[in-house]
N, C-alpha and C. Protein backbone atom coordinates (compact mmCIF):
# COMPACT_ATOMS: atom_id res chain seq x y z
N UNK A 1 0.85 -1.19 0.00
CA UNK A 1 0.00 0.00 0.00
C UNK A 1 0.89 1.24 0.00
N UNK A 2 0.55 2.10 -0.46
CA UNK A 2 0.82 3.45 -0.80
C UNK A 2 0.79 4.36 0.28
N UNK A 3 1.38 5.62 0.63
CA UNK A 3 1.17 5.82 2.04
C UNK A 3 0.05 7.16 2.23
N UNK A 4 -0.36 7.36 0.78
CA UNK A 4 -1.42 8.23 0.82
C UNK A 4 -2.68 7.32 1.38
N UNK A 5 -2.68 5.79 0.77
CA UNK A 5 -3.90 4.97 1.09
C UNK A 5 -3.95 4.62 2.44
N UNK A 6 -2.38 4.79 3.04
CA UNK A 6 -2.92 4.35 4.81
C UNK A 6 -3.15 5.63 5.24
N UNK A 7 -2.43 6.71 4.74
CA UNK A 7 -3.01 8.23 5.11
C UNK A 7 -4.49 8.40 5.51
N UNK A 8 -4.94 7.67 4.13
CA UNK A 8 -6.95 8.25 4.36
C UNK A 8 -7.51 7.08 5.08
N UNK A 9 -6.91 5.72 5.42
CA UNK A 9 -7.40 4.50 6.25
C UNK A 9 -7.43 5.31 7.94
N UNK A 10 -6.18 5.59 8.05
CA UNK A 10 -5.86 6.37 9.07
C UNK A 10 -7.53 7.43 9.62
N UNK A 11 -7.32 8.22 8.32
CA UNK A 11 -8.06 9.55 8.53
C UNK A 11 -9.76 9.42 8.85
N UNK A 12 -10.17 8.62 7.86
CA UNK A 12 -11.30 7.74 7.63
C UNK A 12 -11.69 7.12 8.83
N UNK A 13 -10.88 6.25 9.29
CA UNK A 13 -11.33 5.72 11.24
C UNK A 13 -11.16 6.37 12.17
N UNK A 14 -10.17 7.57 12.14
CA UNK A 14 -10.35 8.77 13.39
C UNK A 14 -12.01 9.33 12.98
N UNK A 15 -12.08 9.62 11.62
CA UNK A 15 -13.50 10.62 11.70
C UNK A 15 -14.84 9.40 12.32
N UNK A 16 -14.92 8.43 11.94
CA UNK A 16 -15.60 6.96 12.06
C UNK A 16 -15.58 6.93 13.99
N UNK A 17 -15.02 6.80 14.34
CA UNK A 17 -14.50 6.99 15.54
C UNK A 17 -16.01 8.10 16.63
N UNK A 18 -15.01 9.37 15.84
CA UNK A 18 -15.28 10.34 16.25
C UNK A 18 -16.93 10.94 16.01
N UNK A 19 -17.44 10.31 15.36
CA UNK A 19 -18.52 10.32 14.65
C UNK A 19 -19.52 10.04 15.65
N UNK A 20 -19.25 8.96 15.77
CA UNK A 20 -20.02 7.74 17.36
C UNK A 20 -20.21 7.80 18.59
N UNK A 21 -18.82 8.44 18.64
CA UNK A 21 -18.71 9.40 19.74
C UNK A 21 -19.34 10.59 20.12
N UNK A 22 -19.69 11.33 19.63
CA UNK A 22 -20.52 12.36 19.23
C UNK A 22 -21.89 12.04 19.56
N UNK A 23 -22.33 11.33 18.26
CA UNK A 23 -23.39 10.87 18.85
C UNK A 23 -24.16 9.86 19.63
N UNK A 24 -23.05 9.51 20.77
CA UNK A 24 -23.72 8.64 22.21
C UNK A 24 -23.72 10.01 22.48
N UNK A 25 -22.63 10.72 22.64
CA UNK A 25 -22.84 12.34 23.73
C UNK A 25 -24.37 12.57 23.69
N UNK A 26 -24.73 13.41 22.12
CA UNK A 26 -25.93 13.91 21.45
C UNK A 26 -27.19 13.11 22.77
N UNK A 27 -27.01 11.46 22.57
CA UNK A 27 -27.99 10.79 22.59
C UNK A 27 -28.42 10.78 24.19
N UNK A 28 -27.45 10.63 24.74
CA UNK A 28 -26.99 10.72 26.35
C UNK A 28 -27.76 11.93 26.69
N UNK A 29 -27.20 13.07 26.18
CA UNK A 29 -27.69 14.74 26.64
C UNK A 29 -29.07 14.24 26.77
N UNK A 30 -29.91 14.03 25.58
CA UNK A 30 -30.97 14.01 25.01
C UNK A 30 -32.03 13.43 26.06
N UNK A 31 -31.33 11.75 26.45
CA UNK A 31 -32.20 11.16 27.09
C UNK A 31 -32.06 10.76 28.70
N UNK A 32 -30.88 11.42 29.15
CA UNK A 32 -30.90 11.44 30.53
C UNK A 32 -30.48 12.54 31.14
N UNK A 33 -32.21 12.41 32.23
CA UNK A 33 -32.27 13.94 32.65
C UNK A 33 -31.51 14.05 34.28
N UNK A 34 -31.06 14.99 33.93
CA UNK A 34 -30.13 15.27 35.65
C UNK A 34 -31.31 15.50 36.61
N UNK A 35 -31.01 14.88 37.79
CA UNK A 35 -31.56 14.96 39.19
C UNK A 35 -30.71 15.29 40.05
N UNK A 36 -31.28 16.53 40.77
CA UNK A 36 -30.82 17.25 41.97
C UNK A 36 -30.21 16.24 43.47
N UNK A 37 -31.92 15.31 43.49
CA UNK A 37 -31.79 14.81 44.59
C UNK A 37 -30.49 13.27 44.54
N UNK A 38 -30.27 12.83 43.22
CA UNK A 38 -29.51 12.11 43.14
C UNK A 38 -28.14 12.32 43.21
N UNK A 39 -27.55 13.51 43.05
CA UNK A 39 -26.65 14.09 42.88
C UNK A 39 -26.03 14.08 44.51
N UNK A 40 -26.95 14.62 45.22
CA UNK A 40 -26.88 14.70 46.64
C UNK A 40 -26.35 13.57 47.40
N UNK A 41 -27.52 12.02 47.15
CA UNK A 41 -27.27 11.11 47.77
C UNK A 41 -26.01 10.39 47.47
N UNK A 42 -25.34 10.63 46.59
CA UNK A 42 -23.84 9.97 45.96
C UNK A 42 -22.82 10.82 46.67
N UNK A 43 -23.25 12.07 46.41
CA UNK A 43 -21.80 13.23 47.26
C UNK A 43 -22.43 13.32 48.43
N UNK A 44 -23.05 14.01 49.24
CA UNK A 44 -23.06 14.68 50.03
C UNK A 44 -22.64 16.29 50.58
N UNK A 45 -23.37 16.92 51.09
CA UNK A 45 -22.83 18.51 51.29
C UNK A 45 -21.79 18.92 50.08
N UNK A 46 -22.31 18.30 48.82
CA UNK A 46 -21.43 19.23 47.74
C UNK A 46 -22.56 19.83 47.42
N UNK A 47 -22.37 20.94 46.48
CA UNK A 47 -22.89 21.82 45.80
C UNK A 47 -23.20 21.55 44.40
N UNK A 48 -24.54 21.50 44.10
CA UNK A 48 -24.82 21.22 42.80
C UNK A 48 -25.81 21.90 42.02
């Protein structure tokens, strides 16, 4: 192989990667909602 072709193999699975990543974040934000009171019972007297 040519080293332009592992160049874009390379380039191609960082974006692939990064892609997925993204959107668990997106999906995560989306579908789980933060709770106050839960936050509490794990820390304690922190601030949230």
């Amino acid at each position: 192989m040519n080293m332009a072709f592992v160049l874009l193999l390379v380039v191609i699975s960082f974006l692939f990667v990064w892609f997925f990543r993204l959107a668990r974040a997106i999906w995560i934000n989306m579908n789980v909602k933060y709770d106050k009171r839960v936050g509490e019972a794990v820390a304690p007297g922190t601030k949230n």
